[in-house]
Every structure is written in C-alpha cells, then in structure tokens.
Protein backbone atom coordinates (compact mmCIF):
# COMPACT_ATOMS: atom_id res chain seq x y z
CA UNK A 1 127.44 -139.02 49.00
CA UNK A 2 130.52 -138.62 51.06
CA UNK A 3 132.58 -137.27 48.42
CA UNK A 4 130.45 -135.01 46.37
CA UNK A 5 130.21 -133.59 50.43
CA UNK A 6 133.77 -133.33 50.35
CA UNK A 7 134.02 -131.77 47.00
CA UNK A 8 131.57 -129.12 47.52
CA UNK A 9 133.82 -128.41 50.62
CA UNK A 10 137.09 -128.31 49.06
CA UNK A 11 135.76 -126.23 46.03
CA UNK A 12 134.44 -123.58 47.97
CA UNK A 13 137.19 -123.74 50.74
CA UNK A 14 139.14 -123.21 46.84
CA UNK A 15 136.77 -120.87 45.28
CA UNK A 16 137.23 -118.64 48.77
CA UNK A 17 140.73 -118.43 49.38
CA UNK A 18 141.18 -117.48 45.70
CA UNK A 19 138.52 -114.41 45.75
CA UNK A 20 140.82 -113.56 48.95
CA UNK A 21 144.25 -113.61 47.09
CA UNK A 22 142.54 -111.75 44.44
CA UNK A 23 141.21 -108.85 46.37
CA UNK A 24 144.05 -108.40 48.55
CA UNK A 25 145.94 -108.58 45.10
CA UNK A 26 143.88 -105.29 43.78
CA UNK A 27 144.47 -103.74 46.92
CA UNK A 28 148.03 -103.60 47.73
CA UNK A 29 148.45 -102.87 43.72
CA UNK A 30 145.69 -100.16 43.78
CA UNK A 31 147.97 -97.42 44.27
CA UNK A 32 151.08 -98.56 41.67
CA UNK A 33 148.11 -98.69 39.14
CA UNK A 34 146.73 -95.19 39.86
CA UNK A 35 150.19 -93.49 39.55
CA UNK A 36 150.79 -95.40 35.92
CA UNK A 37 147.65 -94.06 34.48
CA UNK A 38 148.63 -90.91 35.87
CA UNK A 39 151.91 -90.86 34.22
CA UNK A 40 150.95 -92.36 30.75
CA UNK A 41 147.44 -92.09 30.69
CA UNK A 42 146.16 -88.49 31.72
CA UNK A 43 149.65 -87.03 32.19
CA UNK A 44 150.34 -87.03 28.25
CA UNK A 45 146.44 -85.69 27.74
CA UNK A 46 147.29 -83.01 30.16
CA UNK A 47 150.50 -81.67 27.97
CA UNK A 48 148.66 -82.02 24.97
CA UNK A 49 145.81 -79.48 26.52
CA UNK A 50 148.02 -77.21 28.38
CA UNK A 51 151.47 -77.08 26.83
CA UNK A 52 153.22 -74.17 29.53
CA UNK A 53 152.02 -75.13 32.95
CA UNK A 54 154.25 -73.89 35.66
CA UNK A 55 153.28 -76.07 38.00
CA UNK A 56 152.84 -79.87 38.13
CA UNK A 57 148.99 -80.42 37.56
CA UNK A 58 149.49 -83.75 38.32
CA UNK A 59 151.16 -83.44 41.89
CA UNK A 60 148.68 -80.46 42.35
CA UNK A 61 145.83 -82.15 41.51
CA UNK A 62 142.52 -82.27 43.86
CA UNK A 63 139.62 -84.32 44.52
CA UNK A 64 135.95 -83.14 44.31
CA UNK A 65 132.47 -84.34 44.60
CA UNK A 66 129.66 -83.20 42.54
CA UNK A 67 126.08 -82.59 43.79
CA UNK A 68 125.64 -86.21 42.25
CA UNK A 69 127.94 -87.65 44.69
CA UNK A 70 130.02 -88.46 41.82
CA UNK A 71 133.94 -87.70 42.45
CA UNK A 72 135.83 -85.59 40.57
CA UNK A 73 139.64 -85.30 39.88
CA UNK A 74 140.51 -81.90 38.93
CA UNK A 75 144.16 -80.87 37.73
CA UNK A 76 145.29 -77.25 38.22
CA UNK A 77 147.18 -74.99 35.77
CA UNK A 78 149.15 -72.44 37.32
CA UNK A 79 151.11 -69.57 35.73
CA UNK A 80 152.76 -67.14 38.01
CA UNK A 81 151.53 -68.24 41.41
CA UNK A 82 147.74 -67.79 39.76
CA UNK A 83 144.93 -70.11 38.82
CA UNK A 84 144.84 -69.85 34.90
CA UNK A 85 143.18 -73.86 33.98
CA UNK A 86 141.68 -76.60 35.33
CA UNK A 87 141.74 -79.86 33.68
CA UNK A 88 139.52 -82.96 34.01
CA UNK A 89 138.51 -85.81 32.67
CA UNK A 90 135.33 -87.32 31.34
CA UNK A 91 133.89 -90.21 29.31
CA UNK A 92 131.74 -90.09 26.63
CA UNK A 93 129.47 -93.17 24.82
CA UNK A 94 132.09 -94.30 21.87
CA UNK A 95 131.56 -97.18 19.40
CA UNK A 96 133.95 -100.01 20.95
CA UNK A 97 133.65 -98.27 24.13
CA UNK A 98 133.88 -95.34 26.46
CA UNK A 99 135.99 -92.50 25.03
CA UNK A 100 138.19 -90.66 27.81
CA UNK A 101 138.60 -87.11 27.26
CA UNK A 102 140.98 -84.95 29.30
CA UNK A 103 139.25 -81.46 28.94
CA UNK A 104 141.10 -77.99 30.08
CA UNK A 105 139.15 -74.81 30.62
CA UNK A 106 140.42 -71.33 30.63
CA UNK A 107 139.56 -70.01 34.39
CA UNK A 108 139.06 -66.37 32.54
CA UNK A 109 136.65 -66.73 30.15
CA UNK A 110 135.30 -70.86 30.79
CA UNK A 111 136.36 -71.37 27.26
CA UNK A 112 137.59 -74.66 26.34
CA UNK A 113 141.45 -74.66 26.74
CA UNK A 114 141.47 -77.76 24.37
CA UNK A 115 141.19 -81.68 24.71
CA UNK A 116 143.02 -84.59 25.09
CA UNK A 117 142.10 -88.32 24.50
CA UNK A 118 142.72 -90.23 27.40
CA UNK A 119 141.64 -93.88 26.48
CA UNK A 120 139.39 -95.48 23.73
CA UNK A 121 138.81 -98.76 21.55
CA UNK A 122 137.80 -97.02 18.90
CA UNK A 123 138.03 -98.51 15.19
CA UNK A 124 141.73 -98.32 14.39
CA UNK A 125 142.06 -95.54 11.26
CA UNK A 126 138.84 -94.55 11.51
CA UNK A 127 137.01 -93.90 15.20
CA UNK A 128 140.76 -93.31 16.83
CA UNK A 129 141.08 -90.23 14.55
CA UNK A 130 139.47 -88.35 16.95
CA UNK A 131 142.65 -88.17 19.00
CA UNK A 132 143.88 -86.59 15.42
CA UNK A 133 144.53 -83.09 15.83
CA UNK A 134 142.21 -81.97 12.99
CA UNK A 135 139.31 -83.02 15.26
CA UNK A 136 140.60 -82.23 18.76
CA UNK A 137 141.70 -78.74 17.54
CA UNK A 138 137.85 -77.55 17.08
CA UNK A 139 137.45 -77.03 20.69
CA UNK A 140 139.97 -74.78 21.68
CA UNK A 141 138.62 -71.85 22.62
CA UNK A 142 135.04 -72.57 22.03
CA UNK A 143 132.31 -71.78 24.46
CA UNK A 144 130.79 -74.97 26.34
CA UNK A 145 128.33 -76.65 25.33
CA UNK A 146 129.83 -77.61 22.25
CA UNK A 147 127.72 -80.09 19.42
CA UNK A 148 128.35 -81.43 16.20
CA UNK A 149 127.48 -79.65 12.88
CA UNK A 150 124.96 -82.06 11.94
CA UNK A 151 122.68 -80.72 15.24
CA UNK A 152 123.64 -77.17 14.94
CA UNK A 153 127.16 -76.86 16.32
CA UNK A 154 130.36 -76.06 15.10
CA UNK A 155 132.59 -79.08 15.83
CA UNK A 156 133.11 -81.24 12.43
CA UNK A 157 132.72 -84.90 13.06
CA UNK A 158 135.50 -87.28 11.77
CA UNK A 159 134.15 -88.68 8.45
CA UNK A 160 132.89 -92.08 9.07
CA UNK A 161 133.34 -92.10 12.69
CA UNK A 162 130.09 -90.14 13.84
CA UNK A 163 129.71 -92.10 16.85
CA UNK A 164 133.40 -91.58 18.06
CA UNK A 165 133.14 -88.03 17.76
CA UNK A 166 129.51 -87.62 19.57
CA UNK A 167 130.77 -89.76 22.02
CA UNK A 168 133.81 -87.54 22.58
CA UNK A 169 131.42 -84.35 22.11
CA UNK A 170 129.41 -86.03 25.48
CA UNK A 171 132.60 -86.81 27.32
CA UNK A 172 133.26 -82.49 26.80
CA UNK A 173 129.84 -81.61 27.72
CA UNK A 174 129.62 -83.62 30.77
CA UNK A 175 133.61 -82.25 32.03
CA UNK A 176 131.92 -78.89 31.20
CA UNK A 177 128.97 -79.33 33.29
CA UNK A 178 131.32 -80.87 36.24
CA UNK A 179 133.40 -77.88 35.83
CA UNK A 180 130.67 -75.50 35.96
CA UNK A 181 129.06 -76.89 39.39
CA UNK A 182 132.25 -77.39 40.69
CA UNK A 183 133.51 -73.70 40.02
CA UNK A 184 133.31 -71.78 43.30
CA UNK A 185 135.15 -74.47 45.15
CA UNK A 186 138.49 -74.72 42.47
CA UNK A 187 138.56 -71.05 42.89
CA UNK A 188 138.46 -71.63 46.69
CA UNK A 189 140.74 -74.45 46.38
CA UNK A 190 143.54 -72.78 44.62
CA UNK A 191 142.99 -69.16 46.11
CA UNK A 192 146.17 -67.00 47.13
C-alpha cells in the first residue's frame, strides 16, 4: 500500500513540475514565435496583397476588438503620409483545416485590395490551389460580400476543391465584416 502511496506521489510531484516547465516554456517563447509568423507567415501574405506600401504594415500594425470581444490585428497601408489599406487576417472552414486568409481593403471605395493565403492543410495539388493566383486574383477589386458562382457570386471555385475555396470565401467574408465594424476606429487610428 506504501508504495502505490509513494507512486501516486512521485507521479504527480512528476506530472506537476513538467506542466510547469512546459508553460513557462510557451511563455518566455511566446514572443520569438509571434515575430516568426509575422515575418514568414502574414508578412509574405501582406506583399502579395499590397505590393507598394510605403510604410511597414507590419511595424505599424494595431490591435482591435470587435463588438464580439474578439481581437483583431489590423495592418496599415500607407502611401504618402495617408491611410490608403488595411489588411487583416481571417480563417475560414477548409477541408484539412482552417484556411488563413490575409485580406486588404481599399480605404476609398471598401473594395477588396486582394488576398493572401496565410496558412492551410489543404490537399496538396488540389485544395492548396487556392493560394494559386488564378483563384486569389477574383477578389481584387470586388465589392464585399463576395460568394461562389455556384450560389450566385462571381468568384470561380478551384475545380475539385469546393470546400477549400468556400472555406477561403468565409475567411473573406468574416475579415470583411471585422473590417466593416471596425471602420471608424482605423480611420481614427491612423488619422493625420
């Protein structure tokens, strides 16, 4: 009886000193992981979306919160001192996965600027050739909401990949409705 006491004890002295190493492990790394997904995760989306940004929209970048409570990163494009784009990033229902979609917007108009794929596990040749230009092309310049042909829209879904490219068509919508409630505060934000 002694030693299954003794056991149970060392175990969970074990089990707890481990979940301690392995928090304080995510924490003190928490920031060197943020700044590589920056760089090589949403920084090459960003160039893809907005290919003559003065500024850095990374550097610049701000935090929101929608009426959801749900934060919101939002990257600024700046030409000539001014506010021309914002850029942020949403996730859409794909088939091996969430589909991240870095989304621009033209602060004129609201059109869609354009998109970039941020991360999937999509099907390899077939669901990640939504990050193919011939698909991510349709958006620039359309008017949010966007759809799919097949319910009345005007984006083409990739052949064979239907549920890549709705996921990726939610992952738009839903930046576009962040952007939209978050609106007068980016224009506050970035005022001069």
């Amino acid at each position: 009886m002694i030693a299954i006491v003794r056991m149970v004890v060392v175990l969970s002295v074990l089990c707890g000193l481990s979940g301690f190493a392995l928090s304080y492990l995510k924490m003190i790394t928490a920031t060197a992981i943020e700044e590589q997904e920056l760089t090589y995760v949403q920084g090459p989306a960003l160039k893809r979306v907005f290919t003559q940004a003065e500024n850095s929209p990374i550097a610049d970048r701000r935090g929101f919160t929608l009426a959801s409570g749900e934060k919101v990163t939002v990257f600024p494009i700046m030409k000539g001192g001014k506010l021309v784009g914002v850029a942020l990033e949403n996730f859409g229902k794909g088939y091996g996965g969430p589909i991240g979609v870095m989304v621009g917007f033209n602060t004129s108009d609201d059109t869609l600027a354009g998109v970039g794929m941020t991360t999937m596990k999509e099907t390899p040749g077939l669901g990640m050739r939504v990050a193919d230009p011939g698909f991510t092309t349709q958006f620039m310049n359309a008017a949010a909401p966007v759809s799919l042909k097949n319910q009345g829209g005007k984006i083409d879904a990739v052949s064979g990949a239907t549920i890549s490219s709705a996921g990726s068509v939610e992952a738009v919508n839903k930046a576009a409705q962040a952007y939209m409630g978050l609106k007068p505060e980016i224009f506050k934000a970035w005022a001069k």
